[in-house]
Protein backbone atom coordinates (compact mmCIF):
# COMPACT_ATOMS: atom_id res chain seq x y z
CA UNK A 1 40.62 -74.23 17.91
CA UNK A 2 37.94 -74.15 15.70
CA UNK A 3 35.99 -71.05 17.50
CA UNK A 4 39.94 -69.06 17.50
CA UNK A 5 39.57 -69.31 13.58
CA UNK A 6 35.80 -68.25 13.74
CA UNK A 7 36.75 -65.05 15.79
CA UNK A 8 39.81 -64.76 13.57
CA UNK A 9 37.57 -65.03 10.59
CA UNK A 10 35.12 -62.75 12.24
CA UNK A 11 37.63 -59.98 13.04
CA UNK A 12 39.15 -60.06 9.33
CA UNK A 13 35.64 -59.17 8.12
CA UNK A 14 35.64 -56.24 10.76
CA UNK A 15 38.61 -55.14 9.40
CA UNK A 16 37.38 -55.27 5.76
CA UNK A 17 34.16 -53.65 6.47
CA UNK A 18 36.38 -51.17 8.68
CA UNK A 19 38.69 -50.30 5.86
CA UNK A 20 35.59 -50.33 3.77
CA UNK A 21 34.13 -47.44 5.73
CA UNK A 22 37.09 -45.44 6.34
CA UNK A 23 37.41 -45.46 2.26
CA UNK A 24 33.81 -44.19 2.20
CA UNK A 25 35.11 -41.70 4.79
CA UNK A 26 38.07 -40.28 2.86
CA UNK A 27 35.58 -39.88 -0.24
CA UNK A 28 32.73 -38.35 1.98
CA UNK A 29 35.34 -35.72 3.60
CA UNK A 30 36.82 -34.40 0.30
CA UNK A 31 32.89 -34.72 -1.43
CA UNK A 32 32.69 -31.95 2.24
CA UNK A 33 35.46 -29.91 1.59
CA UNK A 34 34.67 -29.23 -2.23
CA UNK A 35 31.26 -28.45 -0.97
CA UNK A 36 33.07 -25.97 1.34
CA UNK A 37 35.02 -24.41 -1.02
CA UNK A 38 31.93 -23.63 -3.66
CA UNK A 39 29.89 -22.04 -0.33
CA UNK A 40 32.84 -20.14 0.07
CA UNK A 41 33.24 -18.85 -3.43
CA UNK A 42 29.81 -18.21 -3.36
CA UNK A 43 29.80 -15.93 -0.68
CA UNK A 44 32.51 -14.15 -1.56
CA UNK A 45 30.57 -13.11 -4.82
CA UNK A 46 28.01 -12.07 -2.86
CA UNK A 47 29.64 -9.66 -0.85
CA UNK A 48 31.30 -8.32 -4.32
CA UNK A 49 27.64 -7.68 -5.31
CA UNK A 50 26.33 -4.31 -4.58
CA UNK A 51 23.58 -4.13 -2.32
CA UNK A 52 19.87 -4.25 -3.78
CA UNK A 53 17.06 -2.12 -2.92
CA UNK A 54 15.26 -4.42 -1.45
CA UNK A 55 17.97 -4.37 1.17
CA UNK A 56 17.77 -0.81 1.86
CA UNK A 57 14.11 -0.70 2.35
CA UNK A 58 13.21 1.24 5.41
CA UNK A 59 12.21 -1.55 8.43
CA UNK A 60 11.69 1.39 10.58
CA UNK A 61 10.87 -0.74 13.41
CA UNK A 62 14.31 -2.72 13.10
CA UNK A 63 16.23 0.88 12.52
CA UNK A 64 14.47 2.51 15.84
CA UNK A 65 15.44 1.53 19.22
CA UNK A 66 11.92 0.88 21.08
CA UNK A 67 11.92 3.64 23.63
CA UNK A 68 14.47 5.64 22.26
CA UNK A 69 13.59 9.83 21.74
CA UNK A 70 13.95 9.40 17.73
CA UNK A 71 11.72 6.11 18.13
CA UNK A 72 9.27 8.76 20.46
CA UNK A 73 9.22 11.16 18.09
CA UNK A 74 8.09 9.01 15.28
CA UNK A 75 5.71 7.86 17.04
CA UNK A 76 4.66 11.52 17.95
CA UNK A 77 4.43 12.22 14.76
CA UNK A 78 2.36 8.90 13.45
CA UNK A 79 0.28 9.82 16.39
CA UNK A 80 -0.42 13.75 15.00
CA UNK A 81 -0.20 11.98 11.10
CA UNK A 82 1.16 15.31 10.12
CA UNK A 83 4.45 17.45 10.16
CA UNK A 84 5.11 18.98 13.55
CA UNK A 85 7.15 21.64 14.87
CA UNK A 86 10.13 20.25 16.99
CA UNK A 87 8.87 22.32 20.17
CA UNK A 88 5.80 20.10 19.68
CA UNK A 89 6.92 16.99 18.74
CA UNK A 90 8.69 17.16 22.08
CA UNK A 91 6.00 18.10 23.85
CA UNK A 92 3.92 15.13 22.52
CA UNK A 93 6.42 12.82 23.99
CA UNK A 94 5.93 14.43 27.05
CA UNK A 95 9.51 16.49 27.53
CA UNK A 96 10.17 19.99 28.08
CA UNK A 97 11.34 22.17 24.76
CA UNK A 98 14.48 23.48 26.37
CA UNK A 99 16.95 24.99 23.72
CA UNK A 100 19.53 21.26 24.98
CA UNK A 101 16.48 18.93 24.30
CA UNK A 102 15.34 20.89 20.95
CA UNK A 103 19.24 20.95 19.40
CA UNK A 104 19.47 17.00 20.62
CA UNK A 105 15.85 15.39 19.06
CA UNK A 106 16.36 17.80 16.23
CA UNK A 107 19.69 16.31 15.55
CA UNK A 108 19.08 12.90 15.78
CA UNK A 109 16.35 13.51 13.32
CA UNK A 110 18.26 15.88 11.31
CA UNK A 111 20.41 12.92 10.40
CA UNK A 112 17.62 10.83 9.41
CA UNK A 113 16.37 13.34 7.02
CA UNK A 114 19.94 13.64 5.50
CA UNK A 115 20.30 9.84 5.13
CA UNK A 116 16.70 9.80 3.48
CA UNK A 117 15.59 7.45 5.98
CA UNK A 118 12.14 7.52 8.05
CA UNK A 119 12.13 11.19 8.72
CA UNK A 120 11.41 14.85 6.34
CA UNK A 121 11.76 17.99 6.53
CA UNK A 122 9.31 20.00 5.71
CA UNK A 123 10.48 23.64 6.76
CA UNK A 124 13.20 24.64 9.01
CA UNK A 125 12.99 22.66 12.67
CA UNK A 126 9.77 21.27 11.36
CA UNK A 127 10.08 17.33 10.66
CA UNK A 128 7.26 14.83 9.53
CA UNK A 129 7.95 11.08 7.92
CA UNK A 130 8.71 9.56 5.09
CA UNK A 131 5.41 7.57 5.03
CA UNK A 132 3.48 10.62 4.69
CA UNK A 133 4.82 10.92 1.66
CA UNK A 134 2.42 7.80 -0.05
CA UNK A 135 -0.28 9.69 1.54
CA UNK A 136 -3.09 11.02 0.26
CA UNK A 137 -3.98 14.41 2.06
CA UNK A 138 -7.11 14.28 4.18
CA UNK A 139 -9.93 16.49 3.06
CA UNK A 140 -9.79 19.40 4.98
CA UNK A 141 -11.97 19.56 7.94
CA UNK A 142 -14.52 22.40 8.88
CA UNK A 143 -12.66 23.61 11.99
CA UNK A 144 -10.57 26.16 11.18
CA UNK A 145 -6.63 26.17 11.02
CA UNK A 146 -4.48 28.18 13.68
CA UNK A 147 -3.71 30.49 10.52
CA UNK A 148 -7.09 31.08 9.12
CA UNK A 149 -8.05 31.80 12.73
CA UNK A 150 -5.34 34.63 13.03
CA UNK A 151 -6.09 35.64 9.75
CA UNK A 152 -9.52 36.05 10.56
CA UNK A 153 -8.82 38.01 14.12
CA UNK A 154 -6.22 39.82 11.87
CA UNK A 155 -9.06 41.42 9.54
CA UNK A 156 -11.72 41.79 12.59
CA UNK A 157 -9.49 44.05 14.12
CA UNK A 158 -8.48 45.81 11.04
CA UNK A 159 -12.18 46.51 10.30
CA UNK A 160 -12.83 47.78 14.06
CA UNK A 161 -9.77 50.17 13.84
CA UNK A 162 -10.89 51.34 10.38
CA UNK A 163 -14.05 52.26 11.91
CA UNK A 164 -12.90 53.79 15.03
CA UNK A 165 -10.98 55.85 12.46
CA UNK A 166 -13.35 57.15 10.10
CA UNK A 167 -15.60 57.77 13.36
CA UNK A 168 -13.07 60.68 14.31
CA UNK A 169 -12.77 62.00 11.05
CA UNK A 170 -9.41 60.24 9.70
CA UNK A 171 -9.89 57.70 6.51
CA UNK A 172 -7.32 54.76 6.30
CA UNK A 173 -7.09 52.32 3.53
């Protein structure tokens, strides 16, 4: 009998330190739900906030699909480190600059340029990127530009034809 009132003795402490514990429990549960509820106010002023600028920085890497045409051309055109023609931006990547493929890239970048994200434009159909911009222009380089080399051909000619003129008798300025 006496080891039925030690086990009886031993399960009323069991209880107590049960009921103990489920106390600590209850207090520990509504301790988690206030908790709750401030995370939840909290991030419901957080979505009332509007969004910072450091938010809307450019991650162009994030924003371009890796393999995608617009994520080709920028890479074209990191590659060149100038504007480019859309005719040659798609030829960089490799594609053929038929009137479907030049409406398409030129779209998709279009829409860039309007959302003043990643891409410019710097004349009609002619797109370059937005981290040009912080750029400082390279010194120009002692080969000669497609335009000073048709300017050049331009006056050559104009000089031969002026002297083929005057040689039969007929002045042009």
């Amino acid at each position: 009998m006496v080891l039925k009132k030690d086990l009886e003795k031993r399960v009323e402490k069991k209880r107590a330190e049960l009921d103990l514990v489920k106390g600590e429990l209850i207090e520990l549960s509504a301790r988690a739900t206030a908790i709750e509820a401030v995370i939840n106010e909290l991030l419901s002023i957080i979505k009332a906030l509007p969004k910072d600028d450091s938010e809307n920085a450019e991650t162009p890497d994030r924003e371009l699909r890796h393999g995608s045409d617009v994520y080709n051309a920028r890479e074209a055109l990191r590659k060149a480190k100038k504007p480019l023609y859309i005719d040659r931006i798609l030829e960089s990547m490799g594609k053929e600059a038929t009137p479907e493929a030049r409406r398409s890239l030129g779209g998709q970048i279009a829409s860039y340029v309007r959302n003043d994200s990643i891409f410019t434009r710097t004349e009609p159909n002619t797109f370059g990127l937005k981290e040009f911009e912080n750029l400082k222009p390279e010194p120009e380089s002692e080969t000669e530009t497609e335009t000073e080399k048709d300017y050049a051909v331009f006056h050559k000619l104009k000089e031969e034809l002026s002297e083929e003129i005057t040689e039969n008798g007929v002045s042009v300025n």
